[in-house]
Protein backbone atom coordinates (compact mmCIF):
# COMPACT_ATOMS: atom_id res chain seq x y z
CA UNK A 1 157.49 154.05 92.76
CA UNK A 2 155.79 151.50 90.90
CA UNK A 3 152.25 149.52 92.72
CA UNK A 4 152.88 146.80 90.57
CA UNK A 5 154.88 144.35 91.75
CA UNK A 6 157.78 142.84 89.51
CA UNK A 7 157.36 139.90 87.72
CA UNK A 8 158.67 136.38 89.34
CA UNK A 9 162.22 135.36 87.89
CA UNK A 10 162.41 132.40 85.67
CA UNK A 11 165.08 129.93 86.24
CA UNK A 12 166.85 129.75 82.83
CA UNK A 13 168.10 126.32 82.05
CA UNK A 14 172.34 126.15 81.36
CA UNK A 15 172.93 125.92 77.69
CA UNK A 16 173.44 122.50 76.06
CA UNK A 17 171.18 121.34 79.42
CA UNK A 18 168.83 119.18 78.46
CA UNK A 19 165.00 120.63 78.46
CA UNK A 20 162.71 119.22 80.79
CA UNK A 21 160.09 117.01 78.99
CA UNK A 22 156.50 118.49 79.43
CA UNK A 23 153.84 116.01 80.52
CA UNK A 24 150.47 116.40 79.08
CA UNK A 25 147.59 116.39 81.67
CA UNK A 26 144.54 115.00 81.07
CA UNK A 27 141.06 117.59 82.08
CA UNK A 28 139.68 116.29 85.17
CA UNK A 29 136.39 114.49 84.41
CA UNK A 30 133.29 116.43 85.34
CA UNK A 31 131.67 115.40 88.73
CA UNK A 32 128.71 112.78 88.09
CA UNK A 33 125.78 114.19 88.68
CA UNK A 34 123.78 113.19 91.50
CA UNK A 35 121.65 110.80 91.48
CA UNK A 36 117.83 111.28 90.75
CA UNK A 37 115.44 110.47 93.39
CA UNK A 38 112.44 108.46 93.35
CA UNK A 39 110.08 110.10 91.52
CA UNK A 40 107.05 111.97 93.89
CA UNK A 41 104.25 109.49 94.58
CA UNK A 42 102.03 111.78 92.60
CA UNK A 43 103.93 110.97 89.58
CA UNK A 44 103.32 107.38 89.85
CA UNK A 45 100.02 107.79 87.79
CA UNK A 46 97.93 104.52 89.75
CA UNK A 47 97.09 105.87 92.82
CA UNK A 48 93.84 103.55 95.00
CA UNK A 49 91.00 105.12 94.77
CA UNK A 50 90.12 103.89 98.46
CA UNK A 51 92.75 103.10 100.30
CA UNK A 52 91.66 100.98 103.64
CA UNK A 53 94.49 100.79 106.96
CA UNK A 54 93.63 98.42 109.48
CA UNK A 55 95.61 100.32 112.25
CA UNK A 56 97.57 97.66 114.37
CA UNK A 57 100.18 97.54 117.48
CA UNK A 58 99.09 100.46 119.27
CA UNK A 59 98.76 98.54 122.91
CA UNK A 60 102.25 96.82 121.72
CA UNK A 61 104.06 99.94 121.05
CA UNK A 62 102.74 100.84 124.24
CA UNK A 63 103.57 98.28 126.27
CA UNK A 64 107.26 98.01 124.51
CA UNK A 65 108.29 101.19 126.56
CA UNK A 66 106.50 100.53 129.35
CA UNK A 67 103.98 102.86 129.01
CA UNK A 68 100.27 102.28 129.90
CA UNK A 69 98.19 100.80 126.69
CA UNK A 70 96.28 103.79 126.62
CA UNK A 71 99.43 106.03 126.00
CA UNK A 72 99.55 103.56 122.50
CA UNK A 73 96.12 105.08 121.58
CA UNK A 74 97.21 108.50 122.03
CA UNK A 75 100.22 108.09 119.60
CA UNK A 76 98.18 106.13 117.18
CA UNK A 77 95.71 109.27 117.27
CA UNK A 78 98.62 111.20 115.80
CA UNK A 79 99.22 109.45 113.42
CA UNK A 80 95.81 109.30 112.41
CA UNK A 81 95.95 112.73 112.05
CA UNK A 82 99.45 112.63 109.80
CA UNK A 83 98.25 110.27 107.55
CA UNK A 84 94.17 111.63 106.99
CA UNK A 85 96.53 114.60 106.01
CA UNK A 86 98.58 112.82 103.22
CA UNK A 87 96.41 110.86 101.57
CA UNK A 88 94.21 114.48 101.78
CA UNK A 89 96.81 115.71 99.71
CA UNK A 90 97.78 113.04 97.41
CA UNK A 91 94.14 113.11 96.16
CA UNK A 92 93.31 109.69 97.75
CA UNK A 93 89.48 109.77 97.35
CA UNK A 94 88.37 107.44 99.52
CA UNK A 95 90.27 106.70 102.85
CA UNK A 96 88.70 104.08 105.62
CA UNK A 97 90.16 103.58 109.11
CA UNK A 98 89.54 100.43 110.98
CA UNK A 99 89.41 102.68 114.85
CA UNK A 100 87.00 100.17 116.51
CA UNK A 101 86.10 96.96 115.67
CA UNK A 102 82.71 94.56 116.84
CA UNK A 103 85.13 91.96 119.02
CA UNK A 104 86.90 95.43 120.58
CA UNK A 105 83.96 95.61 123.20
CA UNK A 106 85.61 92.54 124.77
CA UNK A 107 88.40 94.69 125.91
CA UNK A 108 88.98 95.42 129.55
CA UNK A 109 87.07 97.91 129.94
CA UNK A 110 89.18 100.78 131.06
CA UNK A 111 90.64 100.43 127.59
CA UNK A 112 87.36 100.76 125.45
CA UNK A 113 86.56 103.88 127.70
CA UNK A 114 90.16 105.37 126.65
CA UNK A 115 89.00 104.39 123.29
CA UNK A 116 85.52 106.20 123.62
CA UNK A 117 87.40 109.28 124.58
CA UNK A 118 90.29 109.53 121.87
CA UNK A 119 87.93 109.40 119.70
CA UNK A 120 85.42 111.99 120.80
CA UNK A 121 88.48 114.53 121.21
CA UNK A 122 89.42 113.54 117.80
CA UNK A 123 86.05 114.80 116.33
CA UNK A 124 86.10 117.87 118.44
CA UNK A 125 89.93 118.82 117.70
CA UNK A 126 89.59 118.18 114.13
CA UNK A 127 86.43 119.12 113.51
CA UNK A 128 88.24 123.26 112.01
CA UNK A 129 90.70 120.57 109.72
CA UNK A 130 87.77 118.45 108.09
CA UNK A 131 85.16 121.26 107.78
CA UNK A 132 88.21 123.51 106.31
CA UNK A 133 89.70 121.15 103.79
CA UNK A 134 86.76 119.61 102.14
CA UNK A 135 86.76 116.03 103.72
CA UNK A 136 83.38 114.44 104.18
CA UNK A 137 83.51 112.14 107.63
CA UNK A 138 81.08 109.07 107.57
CA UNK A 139 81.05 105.97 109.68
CA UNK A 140 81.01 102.32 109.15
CA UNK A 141 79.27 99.88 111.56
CA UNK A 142 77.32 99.87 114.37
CA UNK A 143 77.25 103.22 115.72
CA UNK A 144 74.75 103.09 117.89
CA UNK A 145 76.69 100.93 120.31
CA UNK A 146 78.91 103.75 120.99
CA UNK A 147 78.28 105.76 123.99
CA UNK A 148 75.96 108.89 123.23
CA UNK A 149 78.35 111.51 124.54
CA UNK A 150 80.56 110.10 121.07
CA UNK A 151 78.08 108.83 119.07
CA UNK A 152 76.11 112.38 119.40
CA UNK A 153 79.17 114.65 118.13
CA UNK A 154 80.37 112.11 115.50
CA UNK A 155 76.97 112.54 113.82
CA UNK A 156 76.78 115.79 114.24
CA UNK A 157 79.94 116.44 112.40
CA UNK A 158 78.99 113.69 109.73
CA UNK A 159 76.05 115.81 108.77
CA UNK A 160 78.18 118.80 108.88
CA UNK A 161 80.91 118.02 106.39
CA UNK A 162 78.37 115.81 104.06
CA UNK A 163 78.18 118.65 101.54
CA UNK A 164 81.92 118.66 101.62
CA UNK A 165 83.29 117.55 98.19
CA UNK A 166 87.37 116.33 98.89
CA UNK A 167 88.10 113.22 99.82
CA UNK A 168 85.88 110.84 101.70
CA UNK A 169 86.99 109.78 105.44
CA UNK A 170 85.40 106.46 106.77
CA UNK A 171 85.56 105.57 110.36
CA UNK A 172 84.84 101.98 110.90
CA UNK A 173 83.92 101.52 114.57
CA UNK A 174 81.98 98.68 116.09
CA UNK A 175 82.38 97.62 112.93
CA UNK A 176 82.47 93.63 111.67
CA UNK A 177 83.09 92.21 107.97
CA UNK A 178 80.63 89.10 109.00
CA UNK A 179 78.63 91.49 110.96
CA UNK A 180 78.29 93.77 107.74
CA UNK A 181 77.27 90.70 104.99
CA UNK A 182 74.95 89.36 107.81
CA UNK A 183 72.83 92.41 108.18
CA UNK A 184 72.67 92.66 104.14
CA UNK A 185 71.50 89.35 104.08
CA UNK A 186 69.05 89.33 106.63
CA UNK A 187 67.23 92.76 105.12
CA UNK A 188 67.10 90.45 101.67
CA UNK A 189 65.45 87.75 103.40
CA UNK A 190 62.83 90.17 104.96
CA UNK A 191 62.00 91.08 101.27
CA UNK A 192 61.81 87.69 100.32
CA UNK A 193 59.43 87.16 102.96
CA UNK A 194 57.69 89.98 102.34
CA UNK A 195 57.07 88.66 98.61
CA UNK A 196 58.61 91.77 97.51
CA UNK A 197 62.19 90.15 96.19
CA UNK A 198 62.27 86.48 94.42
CA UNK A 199 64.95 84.54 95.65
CA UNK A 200 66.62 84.14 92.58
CA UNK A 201 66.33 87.60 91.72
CA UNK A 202 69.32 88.14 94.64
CA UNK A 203 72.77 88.29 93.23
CA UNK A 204 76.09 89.69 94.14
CA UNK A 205 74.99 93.62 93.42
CA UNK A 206 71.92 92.98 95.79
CA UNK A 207 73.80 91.54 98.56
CA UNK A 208 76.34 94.72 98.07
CA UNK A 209 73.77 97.80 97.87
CA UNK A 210 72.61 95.94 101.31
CA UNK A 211 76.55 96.91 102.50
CA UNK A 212 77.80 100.11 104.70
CA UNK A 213 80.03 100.87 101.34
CA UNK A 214 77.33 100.36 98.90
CA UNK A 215 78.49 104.01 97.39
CA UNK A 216 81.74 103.89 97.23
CA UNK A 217 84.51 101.96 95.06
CA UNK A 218 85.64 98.71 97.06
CA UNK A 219 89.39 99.13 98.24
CA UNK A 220 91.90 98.95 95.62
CA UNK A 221 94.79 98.41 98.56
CA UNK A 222 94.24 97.35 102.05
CA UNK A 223 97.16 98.11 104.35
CA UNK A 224 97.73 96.73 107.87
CA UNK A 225 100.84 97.55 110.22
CA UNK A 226 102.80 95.89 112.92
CA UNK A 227 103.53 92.45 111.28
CA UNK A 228 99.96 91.23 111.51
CA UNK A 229 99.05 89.58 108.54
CA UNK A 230 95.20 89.00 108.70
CA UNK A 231 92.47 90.88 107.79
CA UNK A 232 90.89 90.41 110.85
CA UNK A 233 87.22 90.68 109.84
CA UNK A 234 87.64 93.69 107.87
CA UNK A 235 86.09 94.75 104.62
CA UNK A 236 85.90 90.97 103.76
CA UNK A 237 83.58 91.04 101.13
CA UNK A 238 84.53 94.18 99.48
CA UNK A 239 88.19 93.26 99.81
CA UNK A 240 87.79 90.35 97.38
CA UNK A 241 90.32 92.17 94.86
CA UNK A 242 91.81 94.20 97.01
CA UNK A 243 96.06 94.59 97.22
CA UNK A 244 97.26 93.55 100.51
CA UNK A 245 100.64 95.27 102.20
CA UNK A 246 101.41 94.77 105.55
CA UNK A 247 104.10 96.26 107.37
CA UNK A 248 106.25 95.67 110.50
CA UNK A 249 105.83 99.49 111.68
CA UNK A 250 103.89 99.83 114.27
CA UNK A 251 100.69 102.38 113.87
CA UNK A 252 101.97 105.25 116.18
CA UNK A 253 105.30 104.89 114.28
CA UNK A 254 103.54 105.33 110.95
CA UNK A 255 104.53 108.60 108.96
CA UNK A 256 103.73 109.71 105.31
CA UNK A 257 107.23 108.01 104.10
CA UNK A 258 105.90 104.52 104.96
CA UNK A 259 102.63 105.50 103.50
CA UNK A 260 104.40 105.96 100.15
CA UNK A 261 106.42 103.20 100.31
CA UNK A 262 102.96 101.23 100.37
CA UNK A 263 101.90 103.34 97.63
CA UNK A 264 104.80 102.29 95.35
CA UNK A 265 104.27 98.66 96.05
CA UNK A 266 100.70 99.32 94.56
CA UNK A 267 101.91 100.99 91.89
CA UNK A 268 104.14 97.92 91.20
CA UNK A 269 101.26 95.40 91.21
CA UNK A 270 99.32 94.08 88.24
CA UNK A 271 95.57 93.69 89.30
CA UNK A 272 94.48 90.97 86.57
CA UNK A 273 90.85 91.13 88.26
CA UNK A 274 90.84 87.14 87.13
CA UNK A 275 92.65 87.80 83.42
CA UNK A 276 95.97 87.10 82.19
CA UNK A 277 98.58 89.77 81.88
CA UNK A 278 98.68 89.24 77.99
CA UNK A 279 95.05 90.19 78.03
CA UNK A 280 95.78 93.40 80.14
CA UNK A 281 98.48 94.15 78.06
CA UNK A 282 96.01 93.81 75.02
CA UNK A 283 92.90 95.94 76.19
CA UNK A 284 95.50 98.75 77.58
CA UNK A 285 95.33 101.75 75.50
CA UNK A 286 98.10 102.85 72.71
């Protein structure tokens, strides 16, 4: 017995029937190919150099789901934490958190010692991830306002990481932008009256080395969430150039995809620094 199994049978048209015509089919067209993705924020090729977030809508978050304010702090802590993380990675060099500012102490005060205590558990739970990854942690402002059970760890761990040669973290707390351009200009007038500094010798670059930032580039982009558009004394002089974005998300909310979707609206930008875009276009390298 055969294992192959007979061939089908053919119907065999009558003779003199007419054949039946044979219809050409066309190849089916190949699928499209999906669509390409935005390319990686990496690839952009303008990332800031310092990148500044004045982190807003924490007690509004809060209060939104009924939650105590302080319950906003705690989320915004994580998202701290996310977003020191991404901008570690992307190779942001300079990255400045407003956490605290001078008018803050007119909080109730329950709230300011919540405050206080985020942010001493912050440098004691992250102390392993900025010693381990290179990040250098400095402060802006007046830190000697801060209680001494957080103002004694935070230096501590400034001192530690200072040798540390990744990105730099800034922590602005009790921290002013009037505050800041006051106390440069009131150490200039003490060496005017000192007869060490002629008046006319001061200028914008002597007023600035007098600033908390002296050292660093000023912010290229300045980003503030949860609809607020202000800066809020922040940065004021050194933001003078700085790209604004501001965003409805609130802080705790905040994840690495919105922080790219600020960093493509910088990379859209054209900072003319008080030129034309013709004259741009013309000093730009072939």
């Amino acid at each position: 017995m055969s294992l192959i199994p007979p061939a089908p049978e053919r119907a065999v048209a009558p003779v003199g029937a007419a054949a039946e015509p044979v219809v050409a089919t066309e190849p089916a067209a190949p699928e499209a190919a999906p669509a390409a993705g935005p390319a990686p924020v990496k690839a952009l090729g303008r990332l800031p150099r310092h990148l500044a977030i004045i982190m807003d809508g924490n007690g509004r978050w809060a209060e939104q789901r009924g939650l105590p304010r302080h319950a906003g702090h705690a989320a915004g802590a994580k998202a701290v934490n996310r977003t020191v993380r991404a901008c570690r990675e992307l190779g942001i060099e300079v990255l400045t958190l407003y956490a605290f500012s001078e008018q803050n102490w007119a909080r109730p005060e329950d709230e300011v010692e919540a405050l206080m205590q985020l942010l001493h558990d912050y440098v004691h739970d992250e102390r392993f991830e900025i010693l381990n990854n290179g990040i250098r942690l400095t402060t802006i402002g007046d830190v000697d306002r801060l209680p001494r059970w957080v103002s004694g760890p935070l230096r501590a761990l400034c001192a530690e990481s200072a040798k540390n040669e990744g990105m730099l973290l800034a922590l602005a707390l009790s921290y002013g932008g009037r505050e800041e351009v006051l106390r440069s200009v009131q150490a200039l007038a003490r060496e005017v009256a000192a007869g060490r500094l002629a008046p006319e010798a001061i200028d914008e670059a002597a007023l600035a080395r007098g600033l908390y930032t002296a050292q660093w580039p000023d912010p290229d982009l300045v980003v503030r969430t949860s609809g607020e558009a202000r800066l809020s004394n922040f940065l004021l002089w050194q933001s003078a150039y700085a790209e604004l974005y501001f965003t409805d998300v609130a802080w705790p909310d905040f994840q690495p995809a919105h922080l790219d979707e600020a960093l493509r609206h910088y990379a859209r930008r054209e900072r003319r620094f008080g030129k034309t875009g013709a004259q741009l276009r013309e000093e730009a390298p072939c």
